[in-house]
C-alpha atoms as a PDB file:
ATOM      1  CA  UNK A   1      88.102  82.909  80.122  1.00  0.00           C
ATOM      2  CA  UNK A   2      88.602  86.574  79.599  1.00  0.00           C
ATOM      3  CA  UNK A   3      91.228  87.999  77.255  1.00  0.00           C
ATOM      4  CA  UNK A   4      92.547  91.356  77.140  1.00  0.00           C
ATOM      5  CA  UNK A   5      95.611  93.724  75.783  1.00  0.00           C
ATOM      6  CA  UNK A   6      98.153  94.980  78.391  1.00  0.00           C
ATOM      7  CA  UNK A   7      99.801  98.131  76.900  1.00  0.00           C
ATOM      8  CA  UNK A   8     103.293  98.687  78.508  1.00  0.00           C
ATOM      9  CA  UNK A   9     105.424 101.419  79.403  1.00  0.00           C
ATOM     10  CA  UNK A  10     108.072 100.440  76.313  1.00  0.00           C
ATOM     11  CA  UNK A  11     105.175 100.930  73.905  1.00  0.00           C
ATOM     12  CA  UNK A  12     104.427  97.410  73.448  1.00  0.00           C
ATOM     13  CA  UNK A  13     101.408  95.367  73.744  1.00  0.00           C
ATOM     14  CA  UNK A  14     100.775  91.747  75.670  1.00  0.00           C
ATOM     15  CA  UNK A  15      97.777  89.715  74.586  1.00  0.00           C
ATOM     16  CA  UNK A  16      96.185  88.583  78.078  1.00  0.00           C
ATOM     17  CA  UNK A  17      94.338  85.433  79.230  1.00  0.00           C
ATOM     18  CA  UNK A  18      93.253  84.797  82.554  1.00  0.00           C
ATOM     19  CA  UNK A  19      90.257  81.906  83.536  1.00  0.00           C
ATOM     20  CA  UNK A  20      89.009  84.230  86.623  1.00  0.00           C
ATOM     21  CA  UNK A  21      89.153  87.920  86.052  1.00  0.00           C
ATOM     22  CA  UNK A  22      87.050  88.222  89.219  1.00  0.00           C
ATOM     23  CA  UNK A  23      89.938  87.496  91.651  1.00  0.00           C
ATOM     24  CA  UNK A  24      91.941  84.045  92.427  1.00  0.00           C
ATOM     25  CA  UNK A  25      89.898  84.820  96.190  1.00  0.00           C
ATOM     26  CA  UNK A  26      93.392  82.792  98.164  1.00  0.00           C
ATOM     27  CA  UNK A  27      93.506  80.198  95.039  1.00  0.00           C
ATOM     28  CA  UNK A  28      96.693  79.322  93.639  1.00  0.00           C
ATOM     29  CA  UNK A  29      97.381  81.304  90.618  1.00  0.00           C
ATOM     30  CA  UNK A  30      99.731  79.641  87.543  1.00  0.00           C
ATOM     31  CA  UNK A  31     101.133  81.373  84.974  1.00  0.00           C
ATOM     32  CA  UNK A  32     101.241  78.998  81.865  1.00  0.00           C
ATOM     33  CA  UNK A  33     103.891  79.193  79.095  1.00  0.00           C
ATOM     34  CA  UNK A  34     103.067  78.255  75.926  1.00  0.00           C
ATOM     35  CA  UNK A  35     105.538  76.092  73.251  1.00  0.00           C
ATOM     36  CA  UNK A  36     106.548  76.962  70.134  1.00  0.00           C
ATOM     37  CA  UNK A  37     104.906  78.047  67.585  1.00  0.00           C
ATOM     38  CA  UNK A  38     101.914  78.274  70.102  1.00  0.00           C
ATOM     39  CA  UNK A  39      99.429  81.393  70.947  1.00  0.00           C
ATOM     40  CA  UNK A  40      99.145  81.521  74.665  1.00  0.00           C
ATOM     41  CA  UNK A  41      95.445  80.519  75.640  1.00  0.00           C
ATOM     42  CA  UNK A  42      96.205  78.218  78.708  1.00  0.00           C
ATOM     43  CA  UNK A  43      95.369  74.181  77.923  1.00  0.00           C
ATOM     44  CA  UNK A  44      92.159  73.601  77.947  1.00  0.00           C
ATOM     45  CA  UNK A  45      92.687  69.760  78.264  1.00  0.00           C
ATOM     46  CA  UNK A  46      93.854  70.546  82.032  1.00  0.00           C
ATOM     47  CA  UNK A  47      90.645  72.394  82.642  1.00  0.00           C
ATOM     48  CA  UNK A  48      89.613  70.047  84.907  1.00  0.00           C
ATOM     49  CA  UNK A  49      92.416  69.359  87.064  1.00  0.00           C
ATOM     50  CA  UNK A  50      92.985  73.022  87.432  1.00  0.00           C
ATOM     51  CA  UNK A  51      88.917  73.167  88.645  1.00  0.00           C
ATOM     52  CA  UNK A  52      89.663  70.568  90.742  1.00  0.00           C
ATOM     53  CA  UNK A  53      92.209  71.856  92.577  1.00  0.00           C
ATOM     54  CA  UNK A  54      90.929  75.390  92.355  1.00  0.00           C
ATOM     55  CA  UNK A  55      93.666  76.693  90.220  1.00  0.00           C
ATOM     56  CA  UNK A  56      93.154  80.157  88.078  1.00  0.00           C
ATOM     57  CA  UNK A  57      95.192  80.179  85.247  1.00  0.00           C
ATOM     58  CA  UNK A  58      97.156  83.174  83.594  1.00  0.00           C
ATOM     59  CA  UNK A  59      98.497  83.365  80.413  1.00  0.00           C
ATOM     60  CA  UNK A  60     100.439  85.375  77.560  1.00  0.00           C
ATOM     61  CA  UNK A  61     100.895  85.480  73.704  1.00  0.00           C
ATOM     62  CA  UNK A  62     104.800  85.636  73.869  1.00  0.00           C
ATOM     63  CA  UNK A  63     105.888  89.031  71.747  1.00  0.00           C
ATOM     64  CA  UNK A  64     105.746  87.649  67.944  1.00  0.00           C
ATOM     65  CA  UNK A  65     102.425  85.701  68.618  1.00  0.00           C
ATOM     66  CA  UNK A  66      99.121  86.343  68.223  1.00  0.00           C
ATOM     67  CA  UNK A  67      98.043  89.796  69.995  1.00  0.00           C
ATOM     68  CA  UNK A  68     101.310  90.646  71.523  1.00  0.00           C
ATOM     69  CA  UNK A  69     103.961  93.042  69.978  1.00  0.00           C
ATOM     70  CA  UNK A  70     107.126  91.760  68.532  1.00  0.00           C
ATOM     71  CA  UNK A  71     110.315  91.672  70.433  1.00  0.00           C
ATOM     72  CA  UNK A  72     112.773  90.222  67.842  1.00  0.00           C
ATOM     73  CA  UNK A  73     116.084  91.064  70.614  1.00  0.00           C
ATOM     74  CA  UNK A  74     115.114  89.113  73.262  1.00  0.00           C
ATOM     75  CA  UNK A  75     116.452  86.539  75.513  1.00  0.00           C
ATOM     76  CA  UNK A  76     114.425  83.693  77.327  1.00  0.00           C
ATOM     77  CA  UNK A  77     114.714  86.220  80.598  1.00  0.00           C
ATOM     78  CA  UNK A  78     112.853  88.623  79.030  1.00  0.00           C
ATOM     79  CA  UNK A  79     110.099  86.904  80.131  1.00  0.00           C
ATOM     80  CA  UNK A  80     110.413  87.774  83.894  1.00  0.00           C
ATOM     81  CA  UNK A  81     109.587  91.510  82.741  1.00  0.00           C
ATOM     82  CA  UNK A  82     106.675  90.867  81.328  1.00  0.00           C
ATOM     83  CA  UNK A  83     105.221  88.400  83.619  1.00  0.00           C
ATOM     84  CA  UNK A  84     105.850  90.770  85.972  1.00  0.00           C
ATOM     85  CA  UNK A  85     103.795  93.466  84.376  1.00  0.00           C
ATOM     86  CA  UNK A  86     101.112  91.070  83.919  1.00  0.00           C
ATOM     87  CA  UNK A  87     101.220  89.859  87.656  1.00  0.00           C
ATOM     88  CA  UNK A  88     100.992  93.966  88.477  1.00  0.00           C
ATOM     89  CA  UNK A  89      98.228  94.768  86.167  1.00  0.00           C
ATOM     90  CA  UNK A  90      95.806  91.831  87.586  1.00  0.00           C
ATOM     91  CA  UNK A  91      96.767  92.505  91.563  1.00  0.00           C
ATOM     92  CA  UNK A  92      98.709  89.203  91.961  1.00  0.00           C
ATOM     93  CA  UNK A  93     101.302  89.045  94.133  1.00  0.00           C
ATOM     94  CA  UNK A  94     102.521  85.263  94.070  1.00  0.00           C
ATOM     95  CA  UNK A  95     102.151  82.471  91.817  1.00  0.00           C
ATOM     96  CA  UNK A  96     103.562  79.577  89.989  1.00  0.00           C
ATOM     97  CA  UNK A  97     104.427  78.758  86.364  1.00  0.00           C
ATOM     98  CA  UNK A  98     104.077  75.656  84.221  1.00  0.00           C
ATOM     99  CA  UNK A  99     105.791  75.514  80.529  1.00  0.00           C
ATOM    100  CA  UNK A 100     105.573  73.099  77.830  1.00  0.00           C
ATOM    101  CA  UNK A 101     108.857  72.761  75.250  1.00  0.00           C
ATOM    102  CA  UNK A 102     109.909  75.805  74.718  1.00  0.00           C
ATOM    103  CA  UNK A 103     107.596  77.468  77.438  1.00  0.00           C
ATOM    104  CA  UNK A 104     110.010  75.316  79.783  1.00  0.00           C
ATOM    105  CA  UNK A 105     113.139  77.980  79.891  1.00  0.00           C
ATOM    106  CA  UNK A 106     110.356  80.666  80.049  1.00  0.00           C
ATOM    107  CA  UNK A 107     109.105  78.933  83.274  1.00  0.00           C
ATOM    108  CA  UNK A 108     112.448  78.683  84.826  1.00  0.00           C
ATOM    109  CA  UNK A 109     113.159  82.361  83.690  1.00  0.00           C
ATOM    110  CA  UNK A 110     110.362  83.412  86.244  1.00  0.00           C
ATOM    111  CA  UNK A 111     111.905  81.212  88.817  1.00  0.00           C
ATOM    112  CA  UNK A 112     115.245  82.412  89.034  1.00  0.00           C
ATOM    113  CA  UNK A 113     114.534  86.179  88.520  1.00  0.00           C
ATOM    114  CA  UNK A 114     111.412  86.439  90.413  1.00  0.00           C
ATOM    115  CA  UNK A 115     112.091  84.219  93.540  1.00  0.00           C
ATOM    116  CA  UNK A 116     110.584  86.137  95.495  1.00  0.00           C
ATOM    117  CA  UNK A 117     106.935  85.881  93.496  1.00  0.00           C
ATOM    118  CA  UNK A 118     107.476  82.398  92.431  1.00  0.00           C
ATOM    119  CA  UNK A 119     106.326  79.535  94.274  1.00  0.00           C
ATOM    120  CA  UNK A 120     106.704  76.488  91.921  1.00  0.00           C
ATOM    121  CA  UNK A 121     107.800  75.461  88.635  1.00  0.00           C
ATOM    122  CA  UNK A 122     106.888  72.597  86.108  1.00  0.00           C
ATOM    123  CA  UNK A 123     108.809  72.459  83.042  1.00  0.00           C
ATOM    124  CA  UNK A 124     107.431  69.506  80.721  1.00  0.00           C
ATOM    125  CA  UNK A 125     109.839  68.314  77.860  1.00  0.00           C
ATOM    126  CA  UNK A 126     111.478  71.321  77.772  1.00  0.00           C
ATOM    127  CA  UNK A 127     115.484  72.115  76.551  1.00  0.00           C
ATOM    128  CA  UNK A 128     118.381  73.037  78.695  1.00  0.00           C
ATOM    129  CA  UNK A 129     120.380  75.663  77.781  1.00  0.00           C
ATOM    130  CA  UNK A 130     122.195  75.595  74.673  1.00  0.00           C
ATOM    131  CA  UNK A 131     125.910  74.686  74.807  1.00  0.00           C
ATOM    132  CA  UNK A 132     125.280  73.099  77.887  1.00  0.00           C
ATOM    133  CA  UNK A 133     128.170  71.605  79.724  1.00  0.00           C
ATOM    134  CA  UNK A 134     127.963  68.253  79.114  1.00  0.00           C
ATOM    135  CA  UNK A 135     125.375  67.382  77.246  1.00  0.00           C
ATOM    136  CA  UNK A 136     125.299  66.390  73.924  1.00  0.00           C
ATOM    137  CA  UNK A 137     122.242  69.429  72.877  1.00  0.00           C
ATOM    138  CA  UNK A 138     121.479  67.650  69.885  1.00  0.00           C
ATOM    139  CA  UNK A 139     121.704  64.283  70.358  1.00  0.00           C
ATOM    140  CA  UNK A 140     118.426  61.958  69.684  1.00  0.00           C
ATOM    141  CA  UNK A 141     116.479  65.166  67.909  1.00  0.00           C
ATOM    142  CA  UNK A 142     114.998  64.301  64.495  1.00  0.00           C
ATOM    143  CA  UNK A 143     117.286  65.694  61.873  1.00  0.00           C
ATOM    144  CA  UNK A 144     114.560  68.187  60.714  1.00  0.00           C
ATOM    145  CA  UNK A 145     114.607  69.225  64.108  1.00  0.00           C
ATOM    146  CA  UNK A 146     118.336  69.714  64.942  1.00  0.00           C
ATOM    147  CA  UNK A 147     118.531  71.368  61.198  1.00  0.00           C
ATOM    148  CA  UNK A 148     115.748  74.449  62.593  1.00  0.00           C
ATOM    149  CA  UNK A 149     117.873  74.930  65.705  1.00  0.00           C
ATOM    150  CA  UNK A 150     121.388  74.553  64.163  1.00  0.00           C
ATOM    151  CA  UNK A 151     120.176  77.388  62.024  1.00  0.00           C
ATOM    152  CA  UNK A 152     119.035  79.142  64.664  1.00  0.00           C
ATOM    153  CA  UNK A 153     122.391  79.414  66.375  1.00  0.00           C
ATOM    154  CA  UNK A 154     124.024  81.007  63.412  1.00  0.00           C
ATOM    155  CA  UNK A 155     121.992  83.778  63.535  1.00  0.00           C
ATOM    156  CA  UNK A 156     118.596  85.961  62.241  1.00  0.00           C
ATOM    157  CA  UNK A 157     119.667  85.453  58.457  1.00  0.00           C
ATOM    158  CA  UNK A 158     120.287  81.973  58.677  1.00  0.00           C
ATOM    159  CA  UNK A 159     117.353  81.141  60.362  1.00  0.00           C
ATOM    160  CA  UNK A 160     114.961  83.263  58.343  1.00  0.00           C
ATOM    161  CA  UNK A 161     116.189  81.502  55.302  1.00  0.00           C
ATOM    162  CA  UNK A 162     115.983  78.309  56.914  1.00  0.00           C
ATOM    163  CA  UNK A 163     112.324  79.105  57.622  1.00  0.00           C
ATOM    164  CA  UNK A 164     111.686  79.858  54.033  1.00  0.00           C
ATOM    165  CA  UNK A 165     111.971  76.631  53.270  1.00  0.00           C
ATOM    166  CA  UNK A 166     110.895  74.390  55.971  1.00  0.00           C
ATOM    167  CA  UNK A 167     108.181  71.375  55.987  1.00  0.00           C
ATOM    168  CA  UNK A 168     106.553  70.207  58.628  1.00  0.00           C
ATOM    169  CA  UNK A 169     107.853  66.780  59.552  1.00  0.00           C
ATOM    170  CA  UNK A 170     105.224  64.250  60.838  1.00  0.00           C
ATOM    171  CA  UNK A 171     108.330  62.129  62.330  1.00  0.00           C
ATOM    172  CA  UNK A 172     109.461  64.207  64.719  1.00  0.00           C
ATOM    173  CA  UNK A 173     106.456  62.888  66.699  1.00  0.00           C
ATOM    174  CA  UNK A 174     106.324  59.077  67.753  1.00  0.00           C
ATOM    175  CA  UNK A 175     102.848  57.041  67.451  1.00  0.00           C
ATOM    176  CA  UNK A 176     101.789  57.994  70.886  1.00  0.00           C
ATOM    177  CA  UNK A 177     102.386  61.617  69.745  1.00  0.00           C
ATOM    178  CA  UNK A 178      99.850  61.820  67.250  1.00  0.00           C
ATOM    179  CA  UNK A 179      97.797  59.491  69.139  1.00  0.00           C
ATOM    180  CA  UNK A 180      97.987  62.040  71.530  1.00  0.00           C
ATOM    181  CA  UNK A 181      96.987  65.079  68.777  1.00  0.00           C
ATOM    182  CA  UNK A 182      93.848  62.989  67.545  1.00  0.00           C
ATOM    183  CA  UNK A 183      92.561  62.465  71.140  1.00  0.00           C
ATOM    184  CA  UNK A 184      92.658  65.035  74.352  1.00  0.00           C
ATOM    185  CA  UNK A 185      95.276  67.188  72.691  1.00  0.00           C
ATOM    186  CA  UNK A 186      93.839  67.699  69.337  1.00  0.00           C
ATOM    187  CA  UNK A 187      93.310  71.310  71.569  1.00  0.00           C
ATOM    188  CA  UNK A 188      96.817  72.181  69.903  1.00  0.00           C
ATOM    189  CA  UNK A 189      95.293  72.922  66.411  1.00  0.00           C
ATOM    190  CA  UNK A 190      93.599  75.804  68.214  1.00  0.00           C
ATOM    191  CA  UNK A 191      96.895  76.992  69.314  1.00  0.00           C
ATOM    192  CA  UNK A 192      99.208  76.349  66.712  1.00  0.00           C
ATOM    193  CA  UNK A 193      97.626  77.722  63.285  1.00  0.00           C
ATOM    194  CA  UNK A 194      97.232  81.333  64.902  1.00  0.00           C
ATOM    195  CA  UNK A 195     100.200  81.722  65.906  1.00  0.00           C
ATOM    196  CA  UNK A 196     101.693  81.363  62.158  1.00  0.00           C
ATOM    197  CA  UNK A 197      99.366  83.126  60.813  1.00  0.00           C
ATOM    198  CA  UNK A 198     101.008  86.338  60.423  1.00  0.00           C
ATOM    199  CA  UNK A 199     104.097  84.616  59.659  1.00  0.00           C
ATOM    200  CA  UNK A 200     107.087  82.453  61.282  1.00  0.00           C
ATOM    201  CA  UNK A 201     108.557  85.878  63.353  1.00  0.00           C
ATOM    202  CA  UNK A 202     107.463  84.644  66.419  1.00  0.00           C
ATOM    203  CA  UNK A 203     109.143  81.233  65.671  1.00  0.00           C
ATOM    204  CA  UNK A 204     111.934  82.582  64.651  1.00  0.00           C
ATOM    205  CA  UNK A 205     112.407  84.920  67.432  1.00  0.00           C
ATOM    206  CA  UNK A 206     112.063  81.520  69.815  1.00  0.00           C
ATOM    207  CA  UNK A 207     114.251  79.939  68.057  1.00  0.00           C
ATOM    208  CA  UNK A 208     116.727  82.749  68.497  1.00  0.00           C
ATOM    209  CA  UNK A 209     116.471  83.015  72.222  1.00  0.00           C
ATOM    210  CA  UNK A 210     116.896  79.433  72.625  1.00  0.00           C
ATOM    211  CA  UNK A 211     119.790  78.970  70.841  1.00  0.00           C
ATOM    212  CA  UNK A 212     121.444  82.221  72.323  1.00  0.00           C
ATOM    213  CA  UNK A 213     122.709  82.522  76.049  1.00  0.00           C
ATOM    214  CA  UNK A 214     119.403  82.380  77.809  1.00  0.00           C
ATOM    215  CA  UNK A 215     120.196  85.665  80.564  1.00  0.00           C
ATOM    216  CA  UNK A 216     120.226  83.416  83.760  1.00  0.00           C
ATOM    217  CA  UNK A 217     121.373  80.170  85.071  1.00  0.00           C
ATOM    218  CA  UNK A 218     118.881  77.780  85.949  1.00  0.00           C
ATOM    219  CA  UNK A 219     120.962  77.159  89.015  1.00  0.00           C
ATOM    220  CA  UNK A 220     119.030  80.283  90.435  1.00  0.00           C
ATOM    221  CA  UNK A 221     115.646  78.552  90.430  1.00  0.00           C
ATOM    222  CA  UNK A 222     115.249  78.099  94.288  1.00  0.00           C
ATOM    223  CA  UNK A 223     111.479  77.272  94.529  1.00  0.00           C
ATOM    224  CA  UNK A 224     110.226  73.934  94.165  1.00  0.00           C
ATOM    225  CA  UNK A 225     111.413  72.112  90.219  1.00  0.00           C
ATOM    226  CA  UNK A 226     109.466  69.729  88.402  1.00  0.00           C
ATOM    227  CA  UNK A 227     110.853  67.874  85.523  1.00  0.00           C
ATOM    228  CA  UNK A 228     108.885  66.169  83.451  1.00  0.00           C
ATOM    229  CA  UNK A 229     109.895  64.209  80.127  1.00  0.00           C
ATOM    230  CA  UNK A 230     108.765  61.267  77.810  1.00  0.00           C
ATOM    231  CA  UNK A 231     112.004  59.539  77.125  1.00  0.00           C
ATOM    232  CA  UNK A 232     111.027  58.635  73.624  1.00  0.00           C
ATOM    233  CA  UNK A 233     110.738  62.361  72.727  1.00  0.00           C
ATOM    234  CA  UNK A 234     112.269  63.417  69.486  1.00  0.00           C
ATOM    235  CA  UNK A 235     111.953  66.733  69.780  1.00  0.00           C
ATOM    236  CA  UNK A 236     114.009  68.207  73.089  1.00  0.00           C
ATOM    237  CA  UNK A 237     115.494  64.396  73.875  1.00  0.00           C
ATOM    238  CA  UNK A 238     114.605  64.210  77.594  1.00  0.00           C
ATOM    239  CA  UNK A 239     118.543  64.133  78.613  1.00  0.00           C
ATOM    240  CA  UNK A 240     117.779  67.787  78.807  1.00  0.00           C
ATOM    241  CA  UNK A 241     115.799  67.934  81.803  1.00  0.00           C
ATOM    242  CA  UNK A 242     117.972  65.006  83.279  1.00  0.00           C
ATOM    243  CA  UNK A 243     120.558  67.766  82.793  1.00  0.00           C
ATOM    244  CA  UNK A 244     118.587  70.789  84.039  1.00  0.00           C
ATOM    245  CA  UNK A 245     117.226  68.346  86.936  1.00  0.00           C
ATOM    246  CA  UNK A 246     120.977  67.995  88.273  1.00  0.00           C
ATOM    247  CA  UNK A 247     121.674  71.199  88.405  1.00  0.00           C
ATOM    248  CA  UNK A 248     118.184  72.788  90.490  1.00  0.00           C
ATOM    249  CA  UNK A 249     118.979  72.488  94.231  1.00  0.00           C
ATOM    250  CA  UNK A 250     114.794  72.019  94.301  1.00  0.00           C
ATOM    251  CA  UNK A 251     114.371  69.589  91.400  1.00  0.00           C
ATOM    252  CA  UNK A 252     112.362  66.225  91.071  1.00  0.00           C
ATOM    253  CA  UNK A 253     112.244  64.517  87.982  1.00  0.00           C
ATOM    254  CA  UNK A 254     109.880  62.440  86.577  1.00  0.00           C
ATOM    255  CA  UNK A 255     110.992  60.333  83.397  1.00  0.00           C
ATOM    256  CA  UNK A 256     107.813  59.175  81.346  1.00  0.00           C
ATOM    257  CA  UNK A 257     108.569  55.430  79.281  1.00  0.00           C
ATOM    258  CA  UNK A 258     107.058  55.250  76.130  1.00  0.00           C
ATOM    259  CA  UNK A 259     106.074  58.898  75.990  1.00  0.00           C
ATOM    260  CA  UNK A 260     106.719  61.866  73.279  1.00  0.00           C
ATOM    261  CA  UNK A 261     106.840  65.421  73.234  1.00  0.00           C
ATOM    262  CA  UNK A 262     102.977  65.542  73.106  1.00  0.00           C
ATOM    263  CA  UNK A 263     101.877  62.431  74.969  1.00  0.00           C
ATOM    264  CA  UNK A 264     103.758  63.128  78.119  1.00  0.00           C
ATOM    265  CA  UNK A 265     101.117  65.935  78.727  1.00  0.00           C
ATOM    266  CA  UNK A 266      99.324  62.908  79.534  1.00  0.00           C
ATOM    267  CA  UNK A 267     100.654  63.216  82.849  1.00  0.00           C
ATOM    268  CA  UNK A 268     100.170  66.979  82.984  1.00  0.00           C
ATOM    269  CA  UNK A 269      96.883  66.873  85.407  1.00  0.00           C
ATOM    270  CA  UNK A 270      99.161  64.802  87.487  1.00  0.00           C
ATOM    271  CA  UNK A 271     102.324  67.478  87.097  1.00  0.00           C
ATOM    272  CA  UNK A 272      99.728  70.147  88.397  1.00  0.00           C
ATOM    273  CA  UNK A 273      98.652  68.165  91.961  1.00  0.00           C
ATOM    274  CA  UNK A 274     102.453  68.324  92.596  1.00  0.00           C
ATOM    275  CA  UNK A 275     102.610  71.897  91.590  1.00  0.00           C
ATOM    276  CA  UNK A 276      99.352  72.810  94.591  1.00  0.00           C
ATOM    277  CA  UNK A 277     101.170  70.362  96.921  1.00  0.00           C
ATOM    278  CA  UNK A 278     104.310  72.269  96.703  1.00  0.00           C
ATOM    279  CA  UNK A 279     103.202  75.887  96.552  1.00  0.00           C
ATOM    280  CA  UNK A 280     101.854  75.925  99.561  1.00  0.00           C
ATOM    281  CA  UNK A 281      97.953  75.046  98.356  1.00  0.00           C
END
């Protein structure tokens, strides 16, 4: 895996990963997009699957994280810029996207303003839109949980002084969840410690965008939807993909029993044969 720094026309700078900087040579080519507070090195647990099935995968530090310049205004479809740019800069033309938690609403950002470069989406336990008709946003989120967000939707100030504060709570994953994080997905302390080590700003600036009209409507998403959730997640409570699965015209949804926020990446090798079968590879 190389990794190198896009610099942009605004002035700012993307931190870049990409598995095959010789050329995807006609392979499918998936953006991945990372949770938070994540860096955005793709996963190396689904290494093989993506060899397998002769996937190249593409990545980004979101602006905040890691290598990549802050952005503290922007919305979740801010990402379809910068994809974009990345997309440009290596000579792709089409691809698909795959987004854990919070990467979820980034992956359906590319969908609905890039349908013409898109060809697939998986978003795994990832949250609908917040204020979403009908659905109850918070319900079945650990109160630490629903505290970080609540904050987050009354603003910058409250959430930086939220953030000043805040613990990590070990119960806002279930058994299988750190099951999960002491086996095959342990790969998240790789992620996870860089991208706080300047600070929570990237966080926060999640957080923010999350909590804030998102800049689209997932309606748009056109290309091929996967939804994938473990219904004992305590984190984004999987009613929010049931939700976001009723309202893609091109959605499937796959509920995972006994599954977390972490564990149902269990499935994610799985996630990524439906993603080749309906892209077109």
């Amino acid at each position: 895996m190389t990794e190198t720094d896009l610099e942009l026309s605004d002035g700012r700078r993307l931190h870049v990963y990409d598995t095959d900087a010789e050329g995807s040579d006609g392979r499918l080519v998936v953006f991945w997009h990372h949770g938070t507070p994540n860096i955005g090195a793709p996963p190396e647990p689904l290494f093989p699957a993506a060899a397998r099935l002769g996937i190249r995968w593409v990545s980004y530090d979101r602006p905040g994280y890691g290598g990549s310049t802050r952005r503290p205004d922007r919305n979740v479809a801010s990402v379809a810029a910068d994809v974009s740019s990345i997309a440009d800069a290596l000579g792709i033309d089409r691809f698909a996207v795959m987004g854990h938690s919070g990467g979820g609403p980034h992956a359906l950002a590319c969908g609905a303003l890039l349908p013409e470069r898109v060809l697939g989406v998986v978003s795994v336990a990832g949250p609908a839109p917040f204020g979403a008709e009908g659905l109850d946003w918070f319900a079945g989120m650990t109160d630490s949980g629903a505290a970080s967000l609540r904050a987050a939707a009354l603003g910058r100030a409250a959430k930086e002084n939220y953030e000043a504060g805040a613990e990590y709570d070990p119960e806002m994953f279930t058994p299988a969840d750190h099951a999960a994080l002491c086996d095959e997905w342990s790969w998240f302390g790789d992620v996870v410690a860089p991208a706080v080590e300047a600070g929570p700003g990237g966080l926060i600036d999640d957080d923010l965008a999350y909590a804030a009209p998102w800049g689209f409507d997932p309606g748009q998403v056109s290309a091929p939807v996967l939804f994938l959730h473990g219904t004992q997640d305590r984190v984004v409570p999987s009613s929010h993909s049931q939700w976001l699965a009723s309202r893609c015209p091109a959605a499937e949804l796959r509920l995972r029993p006994g599954d977390g926020h972490i564990s149902v990446l269990n499935a994610g090798a799985a996630a990524m044969d439906w993603l080749a079968d309906h892209s077109g590879y």
